[in-house]
C-alpha atoms as a PDB file:
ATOM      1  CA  UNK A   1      19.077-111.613  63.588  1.00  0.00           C
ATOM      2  CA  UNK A   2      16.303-110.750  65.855  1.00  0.00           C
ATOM      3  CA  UNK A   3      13.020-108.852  66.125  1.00  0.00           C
ATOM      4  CA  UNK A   4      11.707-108.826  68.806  1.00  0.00           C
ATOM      5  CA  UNK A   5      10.445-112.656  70.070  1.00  0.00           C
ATOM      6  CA  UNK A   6      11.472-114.318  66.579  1.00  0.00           C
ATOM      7  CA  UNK A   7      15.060-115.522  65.498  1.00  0.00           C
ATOM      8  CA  UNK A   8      15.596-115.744  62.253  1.00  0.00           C
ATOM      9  CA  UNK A   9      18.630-118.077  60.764  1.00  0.00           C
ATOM     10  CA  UNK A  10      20.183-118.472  57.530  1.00  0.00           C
ATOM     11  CA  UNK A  11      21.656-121.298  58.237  1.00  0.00           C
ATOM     12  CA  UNK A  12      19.101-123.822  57.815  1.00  0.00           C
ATOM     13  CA  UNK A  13      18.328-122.082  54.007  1.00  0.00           C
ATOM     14  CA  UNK A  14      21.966-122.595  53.528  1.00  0.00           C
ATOM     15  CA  UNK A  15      22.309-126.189  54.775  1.00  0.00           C
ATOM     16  CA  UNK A  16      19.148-126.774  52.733  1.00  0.00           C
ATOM     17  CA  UNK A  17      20.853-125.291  49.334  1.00  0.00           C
ATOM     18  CA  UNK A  18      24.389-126.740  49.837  1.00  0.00           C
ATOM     19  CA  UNK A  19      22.300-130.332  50.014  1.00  0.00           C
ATOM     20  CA  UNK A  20      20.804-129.524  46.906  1.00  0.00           C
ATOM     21  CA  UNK A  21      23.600-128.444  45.261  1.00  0.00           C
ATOM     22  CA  UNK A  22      25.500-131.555  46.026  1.00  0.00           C
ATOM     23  CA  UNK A  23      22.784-133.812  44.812  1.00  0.00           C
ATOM     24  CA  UNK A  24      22.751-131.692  41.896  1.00  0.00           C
ATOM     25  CA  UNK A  25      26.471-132.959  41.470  1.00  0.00           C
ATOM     26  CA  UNK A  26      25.855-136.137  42.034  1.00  0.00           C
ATOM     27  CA  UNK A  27      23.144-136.744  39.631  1.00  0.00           C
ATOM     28  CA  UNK A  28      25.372-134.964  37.156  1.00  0.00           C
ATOM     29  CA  UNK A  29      27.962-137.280  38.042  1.00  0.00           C
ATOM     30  CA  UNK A  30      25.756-140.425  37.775  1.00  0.00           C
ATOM     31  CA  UNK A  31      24.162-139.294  34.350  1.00  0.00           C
ATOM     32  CA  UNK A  32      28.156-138.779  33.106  1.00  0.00           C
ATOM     33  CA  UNK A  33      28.849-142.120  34.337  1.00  0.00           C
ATOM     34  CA  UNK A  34      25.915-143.670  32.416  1.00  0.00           C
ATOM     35  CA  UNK A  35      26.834-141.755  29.498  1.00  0.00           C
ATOM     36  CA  UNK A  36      30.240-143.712  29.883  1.00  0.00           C
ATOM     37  CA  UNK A  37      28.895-147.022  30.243  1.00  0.00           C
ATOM     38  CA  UNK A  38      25.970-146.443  27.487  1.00  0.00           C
ATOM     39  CA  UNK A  39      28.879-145.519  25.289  1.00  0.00           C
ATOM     40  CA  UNK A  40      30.583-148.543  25.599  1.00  0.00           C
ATOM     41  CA  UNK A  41      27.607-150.320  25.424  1.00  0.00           C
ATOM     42  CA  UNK A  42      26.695-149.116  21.995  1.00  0.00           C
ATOM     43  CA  UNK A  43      31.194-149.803  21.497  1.00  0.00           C
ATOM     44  CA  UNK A  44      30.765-153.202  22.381  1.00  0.00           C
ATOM     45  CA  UNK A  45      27.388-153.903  20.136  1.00  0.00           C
ATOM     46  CA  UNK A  46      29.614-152.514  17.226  1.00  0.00           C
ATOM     47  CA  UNK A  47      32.719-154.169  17.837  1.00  0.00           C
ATOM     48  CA  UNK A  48      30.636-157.529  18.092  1.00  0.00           C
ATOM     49  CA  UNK A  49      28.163-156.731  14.960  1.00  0.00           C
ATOM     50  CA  UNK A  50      31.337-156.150  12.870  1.00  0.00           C
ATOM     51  CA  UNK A  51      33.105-159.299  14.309  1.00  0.00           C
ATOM     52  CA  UNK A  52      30.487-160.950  13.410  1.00  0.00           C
ATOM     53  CA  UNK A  53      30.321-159.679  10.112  1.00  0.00           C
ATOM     54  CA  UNK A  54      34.225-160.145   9.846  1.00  0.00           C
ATOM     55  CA  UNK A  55      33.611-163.589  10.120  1.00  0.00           C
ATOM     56  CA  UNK A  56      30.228-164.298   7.673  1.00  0.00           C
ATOM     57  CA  UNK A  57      31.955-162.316   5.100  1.00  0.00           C
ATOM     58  CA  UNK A  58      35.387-164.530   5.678  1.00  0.00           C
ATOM     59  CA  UNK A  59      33.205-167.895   5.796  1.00  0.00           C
ATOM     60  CA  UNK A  60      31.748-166.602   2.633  1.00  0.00           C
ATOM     61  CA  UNK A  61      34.707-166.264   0.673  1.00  0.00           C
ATOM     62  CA  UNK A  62      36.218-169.575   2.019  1.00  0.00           C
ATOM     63  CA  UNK A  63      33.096-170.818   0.320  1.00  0.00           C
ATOM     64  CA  UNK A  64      32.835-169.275  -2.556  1.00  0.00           C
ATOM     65  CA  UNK A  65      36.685-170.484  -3.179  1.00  0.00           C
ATOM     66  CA  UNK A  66      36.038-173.238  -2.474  1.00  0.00           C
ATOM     67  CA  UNK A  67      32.811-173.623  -4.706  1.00  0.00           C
ATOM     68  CA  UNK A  68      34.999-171.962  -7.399  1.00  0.00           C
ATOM     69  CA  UNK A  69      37.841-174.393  -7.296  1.00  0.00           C
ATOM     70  CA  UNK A  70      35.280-177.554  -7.169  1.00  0.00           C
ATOM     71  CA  UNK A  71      34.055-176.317 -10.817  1.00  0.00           C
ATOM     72  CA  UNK A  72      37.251-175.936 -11.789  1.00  0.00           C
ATOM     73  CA  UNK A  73      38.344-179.613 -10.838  1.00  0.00           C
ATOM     74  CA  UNK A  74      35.257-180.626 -12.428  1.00  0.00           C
ATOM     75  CA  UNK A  75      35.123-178.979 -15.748  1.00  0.00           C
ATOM     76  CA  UNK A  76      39.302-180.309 -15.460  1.00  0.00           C
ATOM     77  CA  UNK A  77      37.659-184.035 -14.879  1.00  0.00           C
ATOM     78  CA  UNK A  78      35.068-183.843 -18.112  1.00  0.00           C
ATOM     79  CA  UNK A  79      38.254-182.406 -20.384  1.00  0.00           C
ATOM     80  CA  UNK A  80      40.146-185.581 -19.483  1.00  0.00           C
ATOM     81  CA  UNK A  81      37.600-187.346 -19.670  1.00  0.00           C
ATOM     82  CA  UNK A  82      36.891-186.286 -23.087  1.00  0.00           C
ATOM     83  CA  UNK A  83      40.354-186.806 -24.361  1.00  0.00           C
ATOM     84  CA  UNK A  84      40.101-190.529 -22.943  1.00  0.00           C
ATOM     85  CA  UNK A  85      37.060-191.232 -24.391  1.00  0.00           C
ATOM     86  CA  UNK A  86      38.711-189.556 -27.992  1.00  0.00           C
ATOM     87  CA  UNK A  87      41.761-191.582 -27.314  1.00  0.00           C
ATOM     88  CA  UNK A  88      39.568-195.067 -26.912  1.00  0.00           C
ATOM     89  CA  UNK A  89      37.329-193.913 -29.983  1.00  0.00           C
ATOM     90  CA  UNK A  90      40.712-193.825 -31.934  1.00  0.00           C
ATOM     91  CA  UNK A  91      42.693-197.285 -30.280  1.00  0.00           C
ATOM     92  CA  UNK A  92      39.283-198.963 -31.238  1.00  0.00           C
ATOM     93  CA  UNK A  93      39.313-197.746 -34.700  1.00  0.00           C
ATOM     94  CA  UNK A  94      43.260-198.574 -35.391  1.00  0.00           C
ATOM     95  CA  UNK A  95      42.384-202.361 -33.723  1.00  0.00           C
ATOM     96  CA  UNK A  96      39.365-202.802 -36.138  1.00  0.00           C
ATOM     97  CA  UNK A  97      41.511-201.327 -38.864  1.00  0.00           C
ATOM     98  CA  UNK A  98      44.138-203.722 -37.815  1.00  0.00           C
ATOM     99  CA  UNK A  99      42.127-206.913 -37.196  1.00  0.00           C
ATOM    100  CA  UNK A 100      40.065-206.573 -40.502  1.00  0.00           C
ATOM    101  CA  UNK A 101      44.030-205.659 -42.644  1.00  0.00           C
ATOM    102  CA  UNK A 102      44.530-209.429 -40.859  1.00  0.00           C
ATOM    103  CA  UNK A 103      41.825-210.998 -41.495  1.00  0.00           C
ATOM    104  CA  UNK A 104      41.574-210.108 -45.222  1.00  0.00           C
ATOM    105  CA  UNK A 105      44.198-212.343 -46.806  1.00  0.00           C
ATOM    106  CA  UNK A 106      45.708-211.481 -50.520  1.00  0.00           C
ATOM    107  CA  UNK A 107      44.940-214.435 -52.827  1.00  0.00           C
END
């Protein structure tokens, strides 16, 4: 419009609020992006914490088992052992037995 000697234009306030607007967007579209890629951020940090986990907890186990069955052959071992050790305690008694019922001669 015009008064007199000054124009006066809406345009440039326009121009001026449409820029603004569309930075608007694309900040708002840059802070959803981020949002995105912070999200599977903190996805991937999980997914890696509990595949790591997975994995101490399954090494673990295997241990443990492991451990578990070693005792086992073990306290297997000293029961044999044992039994062979009974078993030469008795031979060497029946030998003696039979060496002295040898040795001693009825007269």
């Amino acid at each position: 419009s015009t008064w007199g000697y000054l124009t006066f234009s809406f345009a440039p306030m326009l121009r001026g609020d449409h820029l603004i607007q569309r930075r608007q967007r694309e900040e708002a579209a840059r802070r959803a992006h981020q949002e995105k890629v912070d999200y599977f951020n903190d996805a991937k940090r999980t997914t890696e914490f509990e595949l790591r986990t997975d994995k101490r907890i399954e090494r673990n186990t295997v241990r443990q088992r492991f451990a578990s069955m070693q005792q086992d052959d073990e306290a297997a071992l000293e029961e044999r052992r044992q039994a062979l050790a009974a078993r030469l305690q008795s031979e060497q008694r029946e030998t003696k037995r039979e060496l002295r019922a040898t040795y001693e001669t009825p007269d």
